[in-house]
N, C-alpha and C. Protein backbone atom coordinates (compact mmCIF):
# COMPACT_ATOMS: atom_id res chain seq x y z
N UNK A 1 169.01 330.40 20.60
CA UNK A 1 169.47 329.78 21.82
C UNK A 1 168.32 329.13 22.57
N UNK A 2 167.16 329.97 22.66
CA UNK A 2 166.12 329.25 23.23
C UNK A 2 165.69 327.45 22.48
N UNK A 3 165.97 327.77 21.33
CA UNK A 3 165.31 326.84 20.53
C UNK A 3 166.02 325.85 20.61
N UNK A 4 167.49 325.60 20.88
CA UNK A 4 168.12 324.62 21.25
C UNK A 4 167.95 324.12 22.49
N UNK A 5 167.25 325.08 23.24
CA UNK A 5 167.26 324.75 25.00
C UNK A 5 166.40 323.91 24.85
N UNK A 6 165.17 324.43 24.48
CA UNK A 6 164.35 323.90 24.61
C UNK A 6 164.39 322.28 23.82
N UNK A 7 165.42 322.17 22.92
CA UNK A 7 165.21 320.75 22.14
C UNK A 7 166.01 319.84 22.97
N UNK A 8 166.83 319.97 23.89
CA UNK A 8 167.49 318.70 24.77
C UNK A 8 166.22 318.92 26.05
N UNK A 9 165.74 320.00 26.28
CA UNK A 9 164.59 319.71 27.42
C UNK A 9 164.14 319.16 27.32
N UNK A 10 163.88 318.31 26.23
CA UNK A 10 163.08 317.20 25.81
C UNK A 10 163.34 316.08 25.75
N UNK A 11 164.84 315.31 25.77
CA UNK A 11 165.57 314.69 25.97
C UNK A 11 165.50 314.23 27.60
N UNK A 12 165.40 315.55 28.72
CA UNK A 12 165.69 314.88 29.89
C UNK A 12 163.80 314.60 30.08
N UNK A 13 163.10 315.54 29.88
CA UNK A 13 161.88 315.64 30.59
C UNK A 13 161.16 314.35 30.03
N UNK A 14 161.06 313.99 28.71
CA UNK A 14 160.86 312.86 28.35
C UNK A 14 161.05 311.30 28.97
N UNK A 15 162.39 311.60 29.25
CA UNK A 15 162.98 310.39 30.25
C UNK A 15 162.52 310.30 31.54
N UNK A 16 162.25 311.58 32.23
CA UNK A 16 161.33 311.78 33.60
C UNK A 16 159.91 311.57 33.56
N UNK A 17 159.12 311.10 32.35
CA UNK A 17 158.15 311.03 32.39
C UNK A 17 158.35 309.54 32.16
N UNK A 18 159.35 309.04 31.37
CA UNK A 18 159.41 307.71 31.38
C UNK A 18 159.25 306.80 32.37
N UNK A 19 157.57 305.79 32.32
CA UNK A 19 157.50 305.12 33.25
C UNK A 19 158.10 303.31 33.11
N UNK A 20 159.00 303.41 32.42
CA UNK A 20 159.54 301.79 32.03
C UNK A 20 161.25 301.56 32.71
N UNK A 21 161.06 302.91 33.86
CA UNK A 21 162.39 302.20 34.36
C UNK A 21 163.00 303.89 35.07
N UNK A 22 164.25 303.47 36.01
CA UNK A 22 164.48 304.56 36.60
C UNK A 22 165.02 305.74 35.65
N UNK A 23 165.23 307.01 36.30
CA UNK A 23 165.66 308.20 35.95
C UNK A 23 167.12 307.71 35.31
N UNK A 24 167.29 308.65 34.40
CA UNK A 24 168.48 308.25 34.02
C UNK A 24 169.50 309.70 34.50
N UNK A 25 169.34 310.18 35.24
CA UNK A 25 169.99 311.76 35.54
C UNK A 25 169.52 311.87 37.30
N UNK A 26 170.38 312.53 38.10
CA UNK A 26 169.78 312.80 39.17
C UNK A 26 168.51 314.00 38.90
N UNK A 27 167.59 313.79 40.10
CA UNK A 27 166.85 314.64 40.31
C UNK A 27 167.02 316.10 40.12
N UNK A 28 168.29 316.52 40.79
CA UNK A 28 168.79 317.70 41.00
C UNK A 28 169.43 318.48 39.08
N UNK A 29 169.69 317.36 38.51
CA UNK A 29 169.97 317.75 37.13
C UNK A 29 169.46 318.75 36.40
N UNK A 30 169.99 319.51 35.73
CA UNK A 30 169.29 320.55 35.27
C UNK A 30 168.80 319.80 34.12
N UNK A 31 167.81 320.29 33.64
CA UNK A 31 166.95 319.23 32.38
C UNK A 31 167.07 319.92 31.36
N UNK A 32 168.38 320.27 30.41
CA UNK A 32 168.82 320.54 29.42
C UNK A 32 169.65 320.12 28.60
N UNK A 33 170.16 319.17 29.09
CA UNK A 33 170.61 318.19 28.28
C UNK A 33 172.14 319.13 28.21
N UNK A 34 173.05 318.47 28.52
CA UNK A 34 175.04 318.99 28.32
C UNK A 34 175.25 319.86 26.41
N UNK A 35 175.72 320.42 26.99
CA UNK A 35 176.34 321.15 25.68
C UNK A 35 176.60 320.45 24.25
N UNK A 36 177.41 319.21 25.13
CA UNK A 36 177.51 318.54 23.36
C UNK A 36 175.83 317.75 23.19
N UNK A 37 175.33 317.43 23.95
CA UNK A 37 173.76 317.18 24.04
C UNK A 37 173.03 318.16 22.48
N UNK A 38 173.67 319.53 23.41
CA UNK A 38 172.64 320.30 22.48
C UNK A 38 173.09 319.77 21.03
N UNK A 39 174.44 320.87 20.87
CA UNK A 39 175.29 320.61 19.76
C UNK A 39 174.87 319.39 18.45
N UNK A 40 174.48 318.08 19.34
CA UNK A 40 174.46 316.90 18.65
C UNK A 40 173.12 316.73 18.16
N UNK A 41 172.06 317.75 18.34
CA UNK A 41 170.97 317.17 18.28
C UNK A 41 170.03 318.83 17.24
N UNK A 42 170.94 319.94 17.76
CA UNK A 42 170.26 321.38 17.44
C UNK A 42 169.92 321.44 15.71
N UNK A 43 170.86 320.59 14.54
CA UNK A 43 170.55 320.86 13.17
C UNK A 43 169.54 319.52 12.80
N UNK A 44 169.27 318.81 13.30
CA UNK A 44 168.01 317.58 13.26
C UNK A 44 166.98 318.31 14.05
N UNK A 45 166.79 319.23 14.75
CA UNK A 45 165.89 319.55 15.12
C UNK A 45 165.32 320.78 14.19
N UNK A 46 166.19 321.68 13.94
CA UNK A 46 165.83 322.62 12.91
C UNK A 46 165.62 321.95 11.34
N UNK A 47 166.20 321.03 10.84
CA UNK A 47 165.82 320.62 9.81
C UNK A 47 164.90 319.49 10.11
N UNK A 48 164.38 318.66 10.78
CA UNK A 48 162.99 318.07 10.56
C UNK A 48 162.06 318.58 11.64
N UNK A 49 162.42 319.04 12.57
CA UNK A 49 161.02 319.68 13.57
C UNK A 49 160.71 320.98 13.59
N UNK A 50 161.24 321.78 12.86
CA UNK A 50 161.60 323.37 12.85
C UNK A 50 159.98 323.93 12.90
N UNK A 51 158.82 322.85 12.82
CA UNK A 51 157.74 323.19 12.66
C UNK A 51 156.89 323.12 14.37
N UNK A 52 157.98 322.53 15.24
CA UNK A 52 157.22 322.43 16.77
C UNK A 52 158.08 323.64 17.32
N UNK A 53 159.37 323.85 16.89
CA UNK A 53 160.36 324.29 17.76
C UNK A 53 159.94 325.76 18.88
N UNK A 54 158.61 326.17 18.07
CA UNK A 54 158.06 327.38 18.45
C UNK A 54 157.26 327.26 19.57
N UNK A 55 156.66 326.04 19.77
CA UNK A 55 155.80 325.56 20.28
C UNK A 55 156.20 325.64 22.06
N UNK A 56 157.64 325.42 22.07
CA UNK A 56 158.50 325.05 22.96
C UNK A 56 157.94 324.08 24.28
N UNK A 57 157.66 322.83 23.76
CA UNK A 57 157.09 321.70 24.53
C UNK A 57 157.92 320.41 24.15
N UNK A 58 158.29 320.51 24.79
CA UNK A 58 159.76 319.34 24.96
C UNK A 58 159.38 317.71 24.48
N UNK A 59 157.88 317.54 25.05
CA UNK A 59 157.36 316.12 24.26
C UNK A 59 157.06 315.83 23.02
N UNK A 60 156.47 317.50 22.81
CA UNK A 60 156.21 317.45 21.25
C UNK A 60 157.23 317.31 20.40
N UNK A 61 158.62 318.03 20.61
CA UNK A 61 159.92 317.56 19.96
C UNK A 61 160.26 316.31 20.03
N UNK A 62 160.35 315.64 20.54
CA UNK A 62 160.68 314.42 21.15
C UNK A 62 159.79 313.22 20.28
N UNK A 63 158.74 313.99 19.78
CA UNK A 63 157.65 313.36 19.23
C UNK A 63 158.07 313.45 17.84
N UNK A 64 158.22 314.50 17.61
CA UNK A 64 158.72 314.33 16.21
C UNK A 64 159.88 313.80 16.14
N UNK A 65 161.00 313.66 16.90
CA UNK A 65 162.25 312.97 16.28
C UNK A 65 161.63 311.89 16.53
N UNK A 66 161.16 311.35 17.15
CA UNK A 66 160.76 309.55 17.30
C UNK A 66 159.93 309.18 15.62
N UNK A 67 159.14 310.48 15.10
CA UNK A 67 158.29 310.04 14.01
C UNK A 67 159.55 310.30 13.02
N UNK A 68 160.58 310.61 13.03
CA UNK A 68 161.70 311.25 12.06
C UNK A 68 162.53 310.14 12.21
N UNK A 69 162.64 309.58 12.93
CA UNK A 69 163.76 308.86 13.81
C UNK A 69 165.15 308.21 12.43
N UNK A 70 164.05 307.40 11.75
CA UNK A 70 165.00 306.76 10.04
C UNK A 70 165.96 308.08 9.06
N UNK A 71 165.65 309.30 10.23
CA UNK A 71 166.17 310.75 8.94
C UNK A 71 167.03 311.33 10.01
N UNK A 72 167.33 311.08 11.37
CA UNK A 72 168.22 311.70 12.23
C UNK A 72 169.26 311.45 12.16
N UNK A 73 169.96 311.82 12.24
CA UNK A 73 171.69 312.39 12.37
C UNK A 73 172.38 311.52 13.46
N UNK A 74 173.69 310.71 13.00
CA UNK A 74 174.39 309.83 13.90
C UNK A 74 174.13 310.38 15.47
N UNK A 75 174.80 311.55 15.57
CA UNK A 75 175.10 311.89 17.02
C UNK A 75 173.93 312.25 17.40
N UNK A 76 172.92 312.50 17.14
CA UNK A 76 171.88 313.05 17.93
C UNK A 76 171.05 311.57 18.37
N UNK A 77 171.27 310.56 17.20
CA UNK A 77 170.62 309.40 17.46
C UNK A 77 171.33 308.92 18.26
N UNK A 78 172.45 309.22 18.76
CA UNK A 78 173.51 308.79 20.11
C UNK A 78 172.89 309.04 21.12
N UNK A 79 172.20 310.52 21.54
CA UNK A 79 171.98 311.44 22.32
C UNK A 79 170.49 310.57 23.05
N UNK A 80 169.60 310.51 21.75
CA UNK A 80 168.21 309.90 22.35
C UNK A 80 168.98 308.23 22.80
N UNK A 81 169.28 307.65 22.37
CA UNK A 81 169.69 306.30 22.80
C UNK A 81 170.17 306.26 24.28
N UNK A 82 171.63 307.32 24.33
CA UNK A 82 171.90 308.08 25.89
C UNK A 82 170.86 308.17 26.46
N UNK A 83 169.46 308.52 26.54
CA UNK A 83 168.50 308.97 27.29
C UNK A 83 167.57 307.65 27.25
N UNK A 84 167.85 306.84 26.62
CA UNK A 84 166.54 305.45 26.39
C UNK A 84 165.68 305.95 26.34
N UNK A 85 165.30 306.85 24.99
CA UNK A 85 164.43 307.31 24.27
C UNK A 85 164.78 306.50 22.34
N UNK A 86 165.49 306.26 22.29
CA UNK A 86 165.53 304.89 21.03
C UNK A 86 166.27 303.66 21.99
N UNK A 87 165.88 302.19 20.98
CA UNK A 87 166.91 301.42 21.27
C UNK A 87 168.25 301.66 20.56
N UNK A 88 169.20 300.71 21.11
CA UNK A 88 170.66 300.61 20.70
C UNK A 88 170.27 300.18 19.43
């Protein structure tokens, strides 16, 4: 459970660090990214990052799906696009 938390934390916190344009979530948002968030993104993270997941640093995940990006999974590549963390 942690290990999924921590893989959409990366999804919002990423985007809050993003300096190429506004927040995409209110402030007040919890930075975990929605359930189907997780859901869509938790078996691309265990099968290509399963090597940060321990690490639990939300950029570093984020880092690896961007270096994975050509091997991710429809819906999760939905999920980063949702966040303008890939293009369309």
């Amino acid at each position: 459970m942690i290990r999924s938390l921590a893989l959409l934390a990366f999804v919002l916190a990423a985007s809050a660090a993003q300096a190429q344009g506004p927040l995409p979530f209110p402030p007040f948002m919890d930075m975990k990214g929605t359930p189907e968030d997780q859901r869509a993104c938790r078996p691309d993270a265990v099968r290509l990052c399963r090597h940060v997941l321990e690490l639990n640093d939300s950029m570093i995940v984020l880092q690896c799906f961007l270096a994975q990006r050509a091997k991710l999974s429809a819906p999760c590549r939905a999920v980063l696009v949702k966040y303008n963390q890939l293009p369309q």
